[in-house]
N, C-alpha and C. Protein backbone atom coordinates (compact mmCIF):
# COMPACT_ATOMS: atom_id res chain seq x y z
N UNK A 1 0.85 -1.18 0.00
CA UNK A 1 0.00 0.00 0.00
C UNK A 1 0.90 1.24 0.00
N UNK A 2 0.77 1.98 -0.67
CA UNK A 2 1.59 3.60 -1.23
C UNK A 2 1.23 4.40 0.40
N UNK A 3 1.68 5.47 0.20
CA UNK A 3 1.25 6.55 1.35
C UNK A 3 -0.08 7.00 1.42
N UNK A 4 -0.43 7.37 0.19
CA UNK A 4 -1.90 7.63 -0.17
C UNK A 4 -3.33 6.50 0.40
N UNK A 5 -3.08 5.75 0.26
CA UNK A 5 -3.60 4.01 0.95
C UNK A 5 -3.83 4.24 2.45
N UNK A 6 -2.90 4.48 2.89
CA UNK A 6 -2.63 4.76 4.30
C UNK A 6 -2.72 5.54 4.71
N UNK A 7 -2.78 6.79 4.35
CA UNK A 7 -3.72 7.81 4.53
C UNK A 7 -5.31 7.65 4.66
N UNK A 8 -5.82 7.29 3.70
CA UNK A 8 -7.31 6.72 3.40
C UNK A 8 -7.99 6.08 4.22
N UNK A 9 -6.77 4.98 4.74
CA UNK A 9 -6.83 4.12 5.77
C UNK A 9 -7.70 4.62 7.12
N UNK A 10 -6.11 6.05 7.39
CA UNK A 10 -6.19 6.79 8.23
C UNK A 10 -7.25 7.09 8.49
N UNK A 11 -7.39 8.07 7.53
CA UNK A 11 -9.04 9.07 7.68
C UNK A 11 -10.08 8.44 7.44
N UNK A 12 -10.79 7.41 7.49
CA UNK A 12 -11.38 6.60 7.21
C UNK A 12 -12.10 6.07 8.97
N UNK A 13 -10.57 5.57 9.64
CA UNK A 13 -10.98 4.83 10.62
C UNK A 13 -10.96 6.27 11.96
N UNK A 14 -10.14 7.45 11.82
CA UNK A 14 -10.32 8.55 12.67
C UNK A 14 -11.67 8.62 12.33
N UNK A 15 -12.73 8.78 11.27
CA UNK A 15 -13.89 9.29 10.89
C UNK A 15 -15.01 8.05 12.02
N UNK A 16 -14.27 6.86 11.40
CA UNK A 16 -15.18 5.96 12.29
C UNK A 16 -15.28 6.01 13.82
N UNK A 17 -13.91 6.16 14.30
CA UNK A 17 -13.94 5.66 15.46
C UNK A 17 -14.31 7.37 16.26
N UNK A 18 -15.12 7.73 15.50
CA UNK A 18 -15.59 9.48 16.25
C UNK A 18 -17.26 9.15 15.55
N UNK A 19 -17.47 8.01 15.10
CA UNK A 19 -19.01 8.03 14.47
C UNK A 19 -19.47 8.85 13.63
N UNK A 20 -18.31 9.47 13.04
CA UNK A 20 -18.81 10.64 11.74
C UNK A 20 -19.81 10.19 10.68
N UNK A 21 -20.20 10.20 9.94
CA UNK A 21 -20.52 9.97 8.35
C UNK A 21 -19.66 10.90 7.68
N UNK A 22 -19.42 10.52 6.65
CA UNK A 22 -18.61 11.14 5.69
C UNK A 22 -19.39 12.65 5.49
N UNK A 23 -20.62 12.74 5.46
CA UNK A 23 -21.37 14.26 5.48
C UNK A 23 -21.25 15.09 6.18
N UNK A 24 -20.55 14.12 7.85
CA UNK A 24 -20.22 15.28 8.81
C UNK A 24 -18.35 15.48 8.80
N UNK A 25 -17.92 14.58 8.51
CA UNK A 25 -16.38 15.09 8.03
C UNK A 25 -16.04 16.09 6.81
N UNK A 26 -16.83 15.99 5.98
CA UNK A 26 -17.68 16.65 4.76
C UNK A 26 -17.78 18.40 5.21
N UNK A 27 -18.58 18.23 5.85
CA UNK A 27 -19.04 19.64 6.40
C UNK A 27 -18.36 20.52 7.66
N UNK A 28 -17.39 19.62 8.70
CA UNK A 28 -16.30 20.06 9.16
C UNK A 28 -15.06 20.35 8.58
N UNK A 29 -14.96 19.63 7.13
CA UNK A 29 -13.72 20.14 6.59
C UNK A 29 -13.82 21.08 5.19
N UNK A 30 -15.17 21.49 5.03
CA UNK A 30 -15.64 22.22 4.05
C UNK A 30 -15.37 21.65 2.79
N UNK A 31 -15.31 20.02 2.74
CA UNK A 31 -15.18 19.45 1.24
C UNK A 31 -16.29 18.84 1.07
N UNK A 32 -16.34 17.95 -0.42
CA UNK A 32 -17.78 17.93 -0.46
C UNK A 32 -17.52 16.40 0.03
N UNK A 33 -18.47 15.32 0.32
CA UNK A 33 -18.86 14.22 0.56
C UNK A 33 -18.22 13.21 -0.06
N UNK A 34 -18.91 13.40 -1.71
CA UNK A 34 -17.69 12.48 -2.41
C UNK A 34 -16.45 12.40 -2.51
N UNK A 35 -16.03 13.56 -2.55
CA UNK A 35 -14.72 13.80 -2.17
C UNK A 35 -14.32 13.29 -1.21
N UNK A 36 -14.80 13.14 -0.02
CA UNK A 36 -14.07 12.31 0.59
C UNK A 36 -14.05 11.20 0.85
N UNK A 37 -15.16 10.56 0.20
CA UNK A 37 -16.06 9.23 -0.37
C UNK A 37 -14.37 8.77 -1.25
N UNK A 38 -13.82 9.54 -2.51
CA UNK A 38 -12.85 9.08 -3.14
C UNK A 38 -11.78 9.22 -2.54
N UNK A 39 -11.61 10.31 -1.25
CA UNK A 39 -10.14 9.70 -0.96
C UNK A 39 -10.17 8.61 -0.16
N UNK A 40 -11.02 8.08 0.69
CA UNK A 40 -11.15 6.87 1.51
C UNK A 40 -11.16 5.54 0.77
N UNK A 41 -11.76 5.71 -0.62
CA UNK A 41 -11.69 4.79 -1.39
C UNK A 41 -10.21 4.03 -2.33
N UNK A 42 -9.07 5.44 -1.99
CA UNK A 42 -8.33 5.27 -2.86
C UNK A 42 -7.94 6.20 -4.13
N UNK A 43 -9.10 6.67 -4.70
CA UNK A 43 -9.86 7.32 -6.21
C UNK A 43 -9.22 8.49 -6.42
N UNK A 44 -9.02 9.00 -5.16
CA UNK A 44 -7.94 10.30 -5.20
C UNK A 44 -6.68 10.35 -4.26
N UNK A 45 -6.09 11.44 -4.87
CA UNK A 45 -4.72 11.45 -3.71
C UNK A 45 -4.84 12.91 -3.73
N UNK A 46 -4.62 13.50 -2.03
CA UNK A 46 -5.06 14.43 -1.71
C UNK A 46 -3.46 15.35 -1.40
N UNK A 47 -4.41 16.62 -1.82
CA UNK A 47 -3.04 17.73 -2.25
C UNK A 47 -2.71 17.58 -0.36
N UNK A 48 -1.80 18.20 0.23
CA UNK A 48 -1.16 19.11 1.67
C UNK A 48 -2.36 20.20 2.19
N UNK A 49 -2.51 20.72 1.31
CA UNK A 49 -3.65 21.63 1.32
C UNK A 49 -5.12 21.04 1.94
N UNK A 50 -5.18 20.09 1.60
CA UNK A 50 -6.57 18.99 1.58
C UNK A 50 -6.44 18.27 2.91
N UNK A 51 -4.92 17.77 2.97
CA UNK A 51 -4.79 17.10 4.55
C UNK A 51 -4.72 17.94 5.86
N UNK A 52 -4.37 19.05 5.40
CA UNK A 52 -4.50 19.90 6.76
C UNK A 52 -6.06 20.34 6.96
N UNK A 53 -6.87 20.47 6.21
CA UNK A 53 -8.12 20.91 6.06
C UNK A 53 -8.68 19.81 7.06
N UNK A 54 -8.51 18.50 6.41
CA UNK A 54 -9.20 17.24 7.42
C UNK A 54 -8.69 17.33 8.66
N UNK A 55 -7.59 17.80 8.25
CA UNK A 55 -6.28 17.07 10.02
C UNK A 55 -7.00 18.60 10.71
N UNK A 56 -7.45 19.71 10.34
CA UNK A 56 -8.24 20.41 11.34
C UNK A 56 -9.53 20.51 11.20
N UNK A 57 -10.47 19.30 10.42
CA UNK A 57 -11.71 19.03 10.61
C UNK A 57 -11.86 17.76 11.64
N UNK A 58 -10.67 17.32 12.43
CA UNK A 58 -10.40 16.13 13.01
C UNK A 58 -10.20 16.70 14.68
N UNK A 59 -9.69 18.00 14.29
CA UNK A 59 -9.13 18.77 15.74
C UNK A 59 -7.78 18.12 15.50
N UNK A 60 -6.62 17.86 15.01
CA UNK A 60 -5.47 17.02 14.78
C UNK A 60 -4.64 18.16 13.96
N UNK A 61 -3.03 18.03 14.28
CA UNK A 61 -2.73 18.53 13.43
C UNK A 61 -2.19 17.28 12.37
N UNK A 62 -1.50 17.57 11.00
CA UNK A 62 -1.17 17.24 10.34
C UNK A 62 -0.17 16.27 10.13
N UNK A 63 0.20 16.69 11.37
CA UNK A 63 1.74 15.51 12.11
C UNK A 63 1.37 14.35 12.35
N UNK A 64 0.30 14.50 12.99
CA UNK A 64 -0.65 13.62 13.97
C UNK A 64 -1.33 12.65 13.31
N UNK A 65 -2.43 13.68 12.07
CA UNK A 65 -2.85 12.97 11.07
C UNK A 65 -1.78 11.68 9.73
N UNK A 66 0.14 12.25 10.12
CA UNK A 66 0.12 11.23 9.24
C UNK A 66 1.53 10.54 9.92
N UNK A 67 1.20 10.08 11.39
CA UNK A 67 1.64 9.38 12.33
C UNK A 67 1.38 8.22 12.06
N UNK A 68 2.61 7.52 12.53
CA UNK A 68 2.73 5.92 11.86
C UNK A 68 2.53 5.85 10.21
N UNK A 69 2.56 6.30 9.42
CA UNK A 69 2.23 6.06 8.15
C UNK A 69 3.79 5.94 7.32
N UNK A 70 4.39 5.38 6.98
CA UNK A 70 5.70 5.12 6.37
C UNK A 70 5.59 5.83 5.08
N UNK A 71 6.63 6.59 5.09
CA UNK A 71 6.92 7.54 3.93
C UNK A 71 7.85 6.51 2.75
């Protein structure tokens, strides 16, 4: 799995294990739904710009958000 994978991974299971729906990660990080429907899926790979947006729709910073993830 690439970095991007594991990322997805990431935000995926932070989303779960806070009981989000993707509509409310969606609307805390001012992206749209599918969008984040495709990065969880894989479908996209998300700019720096995009991960800090989540990593402070998470309350997380960016560090945090890509902790443990092998570069």
């Amino acid at each position: 799995m690439d970095v991007y994978g594991h990322l997805a991974t990431k935000i995926r299971k932070l989303r779960s294990d806070r009981q989000w729906s993707q509509e409310e990660l969606a609307y805390r990080t001012d992206l749209h739904r599918t969008y984040i429907s495709h990065i969880e899926n894989g479908k996209r790979e998300i700019s720096v710009e995009t991960m800090c947006k989540i990593a402070k729709g998470f309350d997380i910073t960016p560090s945090e958000l890509m902790q443990d993830i092998q570069l």
